[in-house]
Protein backbone atom coordinates (compact mmCIF):
# COMPACT_ATOMS: atom_id res chain seq x y z
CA UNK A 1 90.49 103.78 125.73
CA UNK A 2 94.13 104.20 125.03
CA UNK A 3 94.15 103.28 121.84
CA UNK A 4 91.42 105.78 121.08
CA UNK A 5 93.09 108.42 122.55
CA UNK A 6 96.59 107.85 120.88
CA UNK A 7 94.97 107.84 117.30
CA UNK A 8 93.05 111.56 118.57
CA UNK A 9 96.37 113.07 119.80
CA UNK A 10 98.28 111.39 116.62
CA UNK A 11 95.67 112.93 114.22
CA UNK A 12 95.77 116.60 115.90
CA UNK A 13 100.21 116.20 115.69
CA UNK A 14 99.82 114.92 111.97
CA UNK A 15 97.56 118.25 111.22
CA UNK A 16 99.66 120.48 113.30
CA UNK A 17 103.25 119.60 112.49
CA UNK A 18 102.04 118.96 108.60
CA UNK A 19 100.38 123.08 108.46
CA UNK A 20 103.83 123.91 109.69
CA UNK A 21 105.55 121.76 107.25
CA UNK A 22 103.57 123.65 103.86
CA UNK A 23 101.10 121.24 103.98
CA UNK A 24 98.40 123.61 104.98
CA UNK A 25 96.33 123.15 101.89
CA UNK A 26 96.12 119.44 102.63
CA UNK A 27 94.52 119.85 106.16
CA UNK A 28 92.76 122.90 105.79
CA UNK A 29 91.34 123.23 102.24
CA UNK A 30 91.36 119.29 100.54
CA UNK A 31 89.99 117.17 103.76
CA UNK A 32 87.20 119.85 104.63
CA UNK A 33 86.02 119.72 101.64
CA UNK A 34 86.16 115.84 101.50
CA UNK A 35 85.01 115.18 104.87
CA UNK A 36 81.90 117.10 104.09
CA UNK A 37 81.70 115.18 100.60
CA UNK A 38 81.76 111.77 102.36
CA UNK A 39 79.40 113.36 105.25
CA UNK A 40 76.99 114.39 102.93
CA UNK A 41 77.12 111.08 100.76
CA UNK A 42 77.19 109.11 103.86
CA UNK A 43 74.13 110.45 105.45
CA UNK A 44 72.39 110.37 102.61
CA UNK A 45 73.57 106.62 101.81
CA UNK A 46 72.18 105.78 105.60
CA UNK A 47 68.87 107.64 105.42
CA UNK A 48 68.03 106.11 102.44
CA UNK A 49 69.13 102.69 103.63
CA UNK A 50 66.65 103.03 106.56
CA UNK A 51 63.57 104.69 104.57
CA UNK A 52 63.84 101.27 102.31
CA UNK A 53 64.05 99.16 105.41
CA UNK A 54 60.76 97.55 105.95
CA UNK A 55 58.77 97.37 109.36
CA UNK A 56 56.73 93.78 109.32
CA UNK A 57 55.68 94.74 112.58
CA UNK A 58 54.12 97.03 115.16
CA UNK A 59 56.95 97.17 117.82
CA UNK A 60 56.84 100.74 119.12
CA UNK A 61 58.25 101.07 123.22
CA UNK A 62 55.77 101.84 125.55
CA UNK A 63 56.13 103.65 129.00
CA UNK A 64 52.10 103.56 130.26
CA UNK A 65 48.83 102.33 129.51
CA UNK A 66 47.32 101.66 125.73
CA UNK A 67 44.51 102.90 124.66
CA UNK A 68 41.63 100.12 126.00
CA UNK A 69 38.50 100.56 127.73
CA UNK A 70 37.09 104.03 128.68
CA UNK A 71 38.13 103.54 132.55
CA UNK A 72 41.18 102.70 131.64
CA UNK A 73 43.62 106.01 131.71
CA UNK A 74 45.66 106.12 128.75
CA UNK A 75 49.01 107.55 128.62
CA UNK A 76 48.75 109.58 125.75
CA UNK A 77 52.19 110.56 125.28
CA UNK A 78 54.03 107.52 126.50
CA UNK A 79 51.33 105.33 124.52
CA UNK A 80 50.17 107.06 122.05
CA UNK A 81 47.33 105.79 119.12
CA UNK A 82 47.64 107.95 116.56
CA UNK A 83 50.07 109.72 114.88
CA UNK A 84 49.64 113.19 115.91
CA UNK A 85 50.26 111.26 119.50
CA UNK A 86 53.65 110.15 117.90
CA UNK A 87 54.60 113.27 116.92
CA UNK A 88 54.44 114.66 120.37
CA UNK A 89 56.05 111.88 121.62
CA UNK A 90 58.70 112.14 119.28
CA UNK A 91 58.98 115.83 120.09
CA UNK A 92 59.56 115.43 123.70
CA UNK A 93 62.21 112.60 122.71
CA UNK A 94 64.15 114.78 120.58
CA UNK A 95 64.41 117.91 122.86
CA UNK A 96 63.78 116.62 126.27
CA UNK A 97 65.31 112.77 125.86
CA UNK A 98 62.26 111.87 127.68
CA UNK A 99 63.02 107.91 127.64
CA UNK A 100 66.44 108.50 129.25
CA UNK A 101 64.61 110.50 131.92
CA UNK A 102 63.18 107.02 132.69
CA UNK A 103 66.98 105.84 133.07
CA UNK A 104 67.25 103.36 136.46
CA UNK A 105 70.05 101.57 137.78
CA UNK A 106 70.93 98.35 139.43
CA UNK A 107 72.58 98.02 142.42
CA UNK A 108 72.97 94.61 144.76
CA UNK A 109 72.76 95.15 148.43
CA UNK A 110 74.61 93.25 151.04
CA UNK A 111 71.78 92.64 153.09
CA UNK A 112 70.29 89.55 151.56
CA UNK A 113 71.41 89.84 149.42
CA UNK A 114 69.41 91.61 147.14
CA UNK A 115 68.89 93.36 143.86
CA UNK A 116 67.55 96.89 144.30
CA UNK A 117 67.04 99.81 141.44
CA UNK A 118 66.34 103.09 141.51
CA UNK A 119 65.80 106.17 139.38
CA UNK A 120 68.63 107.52 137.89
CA UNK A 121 68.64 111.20 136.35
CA UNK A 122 72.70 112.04 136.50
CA UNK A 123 73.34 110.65 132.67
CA UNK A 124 70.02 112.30 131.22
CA UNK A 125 71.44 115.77 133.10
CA UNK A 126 74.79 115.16 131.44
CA UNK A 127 73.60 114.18 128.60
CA UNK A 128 71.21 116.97 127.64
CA UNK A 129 74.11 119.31 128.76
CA UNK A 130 76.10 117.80 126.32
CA UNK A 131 73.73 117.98 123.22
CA UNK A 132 72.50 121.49 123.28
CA UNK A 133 75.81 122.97 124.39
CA UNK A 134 77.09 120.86 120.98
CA UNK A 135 74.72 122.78 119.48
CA UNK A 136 75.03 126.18 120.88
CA UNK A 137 78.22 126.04 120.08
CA UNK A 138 77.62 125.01 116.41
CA UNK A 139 75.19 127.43 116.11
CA UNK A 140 77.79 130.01 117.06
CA UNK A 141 80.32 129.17 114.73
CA UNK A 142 78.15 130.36 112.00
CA UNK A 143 79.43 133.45 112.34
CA UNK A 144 82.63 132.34 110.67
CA UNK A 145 80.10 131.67 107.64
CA UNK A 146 78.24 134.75 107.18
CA UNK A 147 79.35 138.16 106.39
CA UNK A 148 77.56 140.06 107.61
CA UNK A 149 76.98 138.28 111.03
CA UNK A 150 73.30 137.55 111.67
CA UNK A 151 71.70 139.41 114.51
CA UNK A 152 70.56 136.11 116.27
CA UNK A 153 74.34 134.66 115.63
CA UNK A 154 75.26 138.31 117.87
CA UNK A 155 72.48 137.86 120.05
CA UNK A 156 73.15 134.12 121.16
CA UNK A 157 77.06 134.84 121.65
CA UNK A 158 75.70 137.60 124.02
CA UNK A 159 73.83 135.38 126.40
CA UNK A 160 76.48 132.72 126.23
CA UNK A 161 79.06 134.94 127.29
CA UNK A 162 76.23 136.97 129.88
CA UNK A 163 78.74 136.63 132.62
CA UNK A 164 81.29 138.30 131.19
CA UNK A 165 84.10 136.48 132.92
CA UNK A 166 88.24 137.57 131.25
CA UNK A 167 89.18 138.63 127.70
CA UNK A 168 87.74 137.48 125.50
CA UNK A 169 84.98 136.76 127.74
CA UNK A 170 84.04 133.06 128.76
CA UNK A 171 81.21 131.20 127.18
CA UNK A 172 79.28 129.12 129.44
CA UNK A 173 78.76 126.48 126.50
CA UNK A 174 82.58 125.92 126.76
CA UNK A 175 83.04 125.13 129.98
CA UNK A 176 79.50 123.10 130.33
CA UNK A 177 80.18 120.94 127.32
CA UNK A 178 83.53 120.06 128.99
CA UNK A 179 82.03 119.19 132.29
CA UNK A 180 79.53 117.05 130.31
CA UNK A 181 82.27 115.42 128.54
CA UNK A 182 84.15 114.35 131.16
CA UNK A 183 81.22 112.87 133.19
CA UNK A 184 80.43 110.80 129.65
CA UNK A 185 84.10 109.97 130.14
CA UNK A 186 84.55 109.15 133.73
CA UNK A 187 81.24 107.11 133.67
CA UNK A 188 82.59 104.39 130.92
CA UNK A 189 85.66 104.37 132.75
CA UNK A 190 84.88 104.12 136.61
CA UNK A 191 81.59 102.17 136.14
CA UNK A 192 82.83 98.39 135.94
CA UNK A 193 80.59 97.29 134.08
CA UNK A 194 79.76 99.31 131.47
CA UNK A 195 83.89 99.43 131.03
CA UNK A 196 83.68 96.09 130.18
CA UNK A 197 80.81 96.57 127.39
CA UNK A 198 82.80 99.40 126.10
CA UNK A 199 84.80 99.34 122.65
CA UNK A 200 87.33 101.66 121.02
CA UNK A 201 84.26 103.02 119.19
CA UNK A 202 82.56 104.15 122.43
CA UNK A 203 85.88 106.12 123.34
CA UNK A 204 87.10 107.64 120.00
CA UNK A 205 84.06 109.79 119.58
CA UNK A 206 84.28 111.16 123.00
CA UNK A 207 88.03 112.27 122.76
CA UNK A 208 87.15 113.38 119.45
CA UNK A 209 84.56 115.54 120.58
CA UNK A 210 87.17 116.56 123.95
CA UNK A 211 90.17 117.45 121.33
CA UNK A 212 87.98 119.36 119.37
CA UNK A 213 86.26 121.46 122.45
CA UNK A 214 90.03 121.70 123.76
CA UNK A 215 91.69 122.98 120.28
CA UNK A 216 88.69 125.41 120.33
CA UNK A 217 89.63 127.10 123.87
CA UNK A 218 92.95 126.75 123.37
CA UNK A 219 92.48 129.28 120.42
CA UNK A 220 90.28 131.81 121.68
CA UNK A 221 91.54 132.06 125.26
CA UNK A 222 95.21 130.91 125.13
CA UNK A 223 96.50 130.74 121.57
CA UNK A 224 95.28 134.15 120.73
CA UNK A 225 94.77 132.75 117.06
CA UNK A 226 93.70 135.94 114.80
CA UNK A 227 90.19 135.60 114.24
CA UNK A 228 89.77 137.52 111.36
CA UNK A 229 92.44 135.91 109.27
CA UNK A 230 90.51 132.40 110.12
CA UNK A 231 87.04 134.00 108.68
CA UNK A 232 88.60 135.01 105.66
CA UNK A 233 90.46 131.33 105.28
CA UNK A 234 86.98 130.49 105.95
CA UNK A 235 84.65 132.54 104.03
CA UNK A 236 87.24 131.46 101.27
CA UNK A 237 86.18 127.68 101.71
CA UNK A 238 82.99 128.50 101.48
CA UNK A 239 82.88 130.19 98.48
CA UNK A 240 85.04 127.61 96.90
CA UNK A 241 87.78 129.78 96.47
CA UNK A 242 90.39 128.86 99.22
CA UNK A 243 92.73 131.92 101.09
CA UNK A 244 95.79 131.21 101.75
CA UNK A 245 97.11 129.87 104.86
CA UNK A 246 99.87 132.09 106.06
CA UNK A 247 99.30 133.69 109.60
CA UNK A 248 97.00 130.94 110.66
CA UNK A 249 98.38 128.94 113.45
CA UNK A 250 98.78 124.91 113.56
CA UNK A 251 96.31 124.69 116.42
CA UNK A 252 93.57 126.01 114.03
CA UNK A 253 94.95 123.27 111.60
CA UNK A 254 94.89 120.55 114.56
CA UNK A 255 90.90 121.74 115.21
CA UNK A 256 90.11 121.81 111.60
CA UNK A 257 91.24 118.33 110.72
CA UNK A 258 89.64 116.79 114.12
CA UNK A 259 86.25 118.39 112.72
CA UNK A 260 86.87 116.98 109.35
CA UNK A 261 87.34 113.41 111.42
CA UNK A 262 84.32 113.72 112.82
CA UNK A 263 82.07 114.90 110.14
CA UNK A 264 83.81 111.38 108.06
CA UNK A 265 83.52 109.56 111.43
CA UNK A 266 79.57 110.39 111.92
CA UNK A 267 77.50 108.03 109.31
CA UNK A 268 79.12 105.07 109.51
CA UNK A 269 79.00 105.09 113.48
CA UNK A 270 76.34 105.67 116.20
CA UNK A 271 76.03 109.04 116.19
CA UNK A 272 74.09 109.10 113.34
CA UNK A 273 71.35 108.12 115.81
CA UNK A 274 70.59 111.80 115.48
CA UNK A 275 68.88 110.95 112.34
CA UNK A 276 67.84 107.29 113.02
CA UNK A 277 65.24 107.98 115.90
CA UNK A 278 63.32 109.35 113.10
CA UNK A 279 63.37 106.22 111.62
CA UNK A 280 63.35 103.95 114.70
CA UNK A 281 59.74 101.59 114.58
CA UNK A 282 59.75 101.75 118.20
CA UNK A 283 59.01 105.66 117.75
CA UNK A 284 57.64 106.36 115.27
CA UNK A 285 55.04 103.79 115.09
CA UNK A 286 51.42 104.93 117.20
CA UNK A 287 50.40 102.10 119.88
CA UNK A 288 47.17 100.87 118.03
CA UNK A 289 47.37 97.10 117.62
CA UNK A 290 44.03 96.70 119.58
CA UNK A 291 42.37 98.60 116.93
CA UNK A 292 44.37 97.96 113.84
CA UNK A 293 45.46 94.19 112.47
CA UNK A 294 48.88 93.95 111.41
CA UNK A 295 49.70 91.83 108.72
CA UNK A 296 53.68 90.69 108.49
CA UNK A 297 54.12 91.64 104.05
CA UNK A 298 57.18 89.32 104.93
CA UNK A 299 54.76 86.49 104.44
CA UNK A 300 54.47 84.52 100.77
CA UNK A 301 51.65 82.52 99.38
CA UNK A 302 52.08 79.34 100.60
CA UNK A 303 50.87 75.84 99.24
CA UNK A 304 49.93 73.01 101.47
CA UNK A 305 50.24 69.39 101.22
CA UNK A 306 47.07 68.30 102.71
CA UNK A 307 46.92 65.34 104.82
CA UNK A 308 43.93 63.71 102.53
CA UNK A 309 46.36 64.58 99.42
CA UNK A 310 49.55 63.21 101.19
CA UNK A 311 47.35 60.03 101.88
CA UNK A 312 46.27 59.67 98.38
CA UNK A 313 49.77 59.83 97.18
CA UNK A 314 50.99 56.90 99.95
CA UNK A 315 47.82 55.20 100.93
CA UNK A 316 49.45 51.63 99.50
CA UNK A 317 52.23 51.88 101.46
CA UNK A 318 50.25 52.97 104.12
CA UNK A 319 48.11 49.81 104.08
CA UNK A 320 50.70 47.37 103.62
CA UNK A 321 52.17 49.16 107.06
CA UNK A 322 48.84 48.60 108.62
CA UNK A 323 48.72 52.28 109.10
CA UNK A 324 45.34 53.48 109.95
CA UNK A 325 43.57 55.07 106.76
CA UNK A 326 40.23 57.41 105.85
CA UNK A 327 39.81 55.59 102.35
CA UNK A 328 40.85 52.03 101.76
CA UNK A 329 42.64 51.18 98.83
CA UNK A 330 40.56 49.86 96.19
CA UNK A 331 41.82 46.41 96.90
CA UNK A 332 41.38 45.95 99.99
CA UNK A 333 37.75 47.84 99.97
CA UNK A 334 36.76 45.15 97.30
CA UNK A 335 38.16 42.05 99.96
């Protein structure tokens, strides 16, 4: 955990002392553009690695009852047969995170002991907080990309800000998607044993994702960073011809490059998982093994060494051993 959050709060110094050194160009016009190089190549590298990836068998999860006799009730969206099934199902995984609805825990009780579980809905709450506040807040930013602003950008930065709380006013997203954070935090490190299953890889994405949420607020509600100085750096990038960087502040430069970390971070690590449910056999795959034989294509022609063929091949030897035989040597059938 430490050592994940040392290398975070090194990267953000490194970016902020080096934009007030002249290096601005560096963090804010050569790594964006080759973070989303190697994000781009990477994702595509991943997907296609997957889509070649074959499936030998039909192993999709299941959460109720198959499709079997007509009094039995099937659970057409847990279980489904068919692949308009699996698109629903896959629908409601995406959006809702329906399987981690289904999220239990263990627990041992004193008394007995004994091994009890029961439901538990606090990480699919946190959890869904956390996504689509990620991408609220993504969504938002496009407004840094467009000129003129889209009336849905304007619209959705309304509602997000609906309570109208200081100047600027507070988005909801922002403080949600910190409160989400943390509990995705505080769970790895207070729960014992998922602490002890946890690597540096579990941690750096999460302070990642906290220095870049904290770089962001710092800007808009402390930093005062000018805002239109940072569209036209931006619009600049996107347009591939860069602004320059005076005015801009090295907290913008500190959120920048922790973006540009993430974005190189994200195919080669679990969060591409974003992409990979589509891919997962155990989703996308319809429940239909009662009605449909599958054959592993793992499987090559084989040739077999018959036990009549091995016996013509030994049946001497066999006979001096005394070993019982179907055909007698020609020797011994003329004695």
């Amino acid at each position: 955990m430490l050592i994940s959050l040392l290398a975070v709060l090194a990267i953000g110094a490194i970016a902020w002392l080096g934009s007030g050194a002249g290096w601005g160009a560096v963090f804010g016009v050569a790594l964006p553009y080759a973070a989303v190089a190697i994000f781009l190549a990477g994702l595509v590298r991943r997907v296609a690695y997957w889509g070649k990836s074959p499936v030998p068998f039909a192993i999709p999860t299941t959460g109720g009852q198959q499709k079997s006799l007509y009094f039995f009730q099937q659970a057409k969206l847990d279980n489904p047969d068919t692949r308009w099934g699996v698109v629903k199902r896959m629908l409601l995984e995406v959006l809702c995170f329906r399987s981690l609805f289904r999220n239990t825990a263990a627990d041992v009780r004193v008394d007995g002991p004994r091994v009890i579980y029961y439901s538990s809905k606090w990480l699919w709450l946190f959890a869904l907080m956390f996504h689509y506040c990620f991408l609220l807040i993504f969504i938002r930013h496009f407004r840094f990309f467009t000129n003129p602003v889209p009336p849905c950008i304007t619209w959705l930065e309304t509602l997000d800000g609906l309570m109208q709380i200081g100047s600027p006013r507070l988005y909801m997203t922002s403080m949600l998607i910190l409160l989400a954070l943390g509990f995705l935090l505080s769970r790895r490190l207070f729960n014992e044993r998922l602490r002890y299953l946890s690597l540096p890889n579990d941690y750096f994405p999460l302070w990642l994702i906290i220095g870049i949420v904290g770089t962001g607020i710092w800007m808009r509600y402390f930093g005062k960073t000018d805002i239109a100085s940072v569209k036209v750096f931006i619009m600049g990038l996107v347009h591939f011809s860069p602004a320059g960087t005076e005015g801009i502040g090295g907290v913008f430069f500190a959120h920048l490059t922790l973006v540009s970390c993430l974005l190189v971070y994200f195919p080669f690590s679990k969060l591409s998982h974003m992409l990979g449910i589509f891919f997962s056999p155990t989703r996308n795959l319809p429940s239909n093994t009662r009605a449909v034989r599958h054959v592993n294509p793992w499987n090559p022609p084989k040739s077999y060494h018959t036990y009549e063929e091995y016996e013509d091949d030994f049946r001497e030897l066999m006979h001096e051993a005394g070993l019982p035989l179907d055909k007698q040597p020609p020797k011994a059938a003329a004695e």
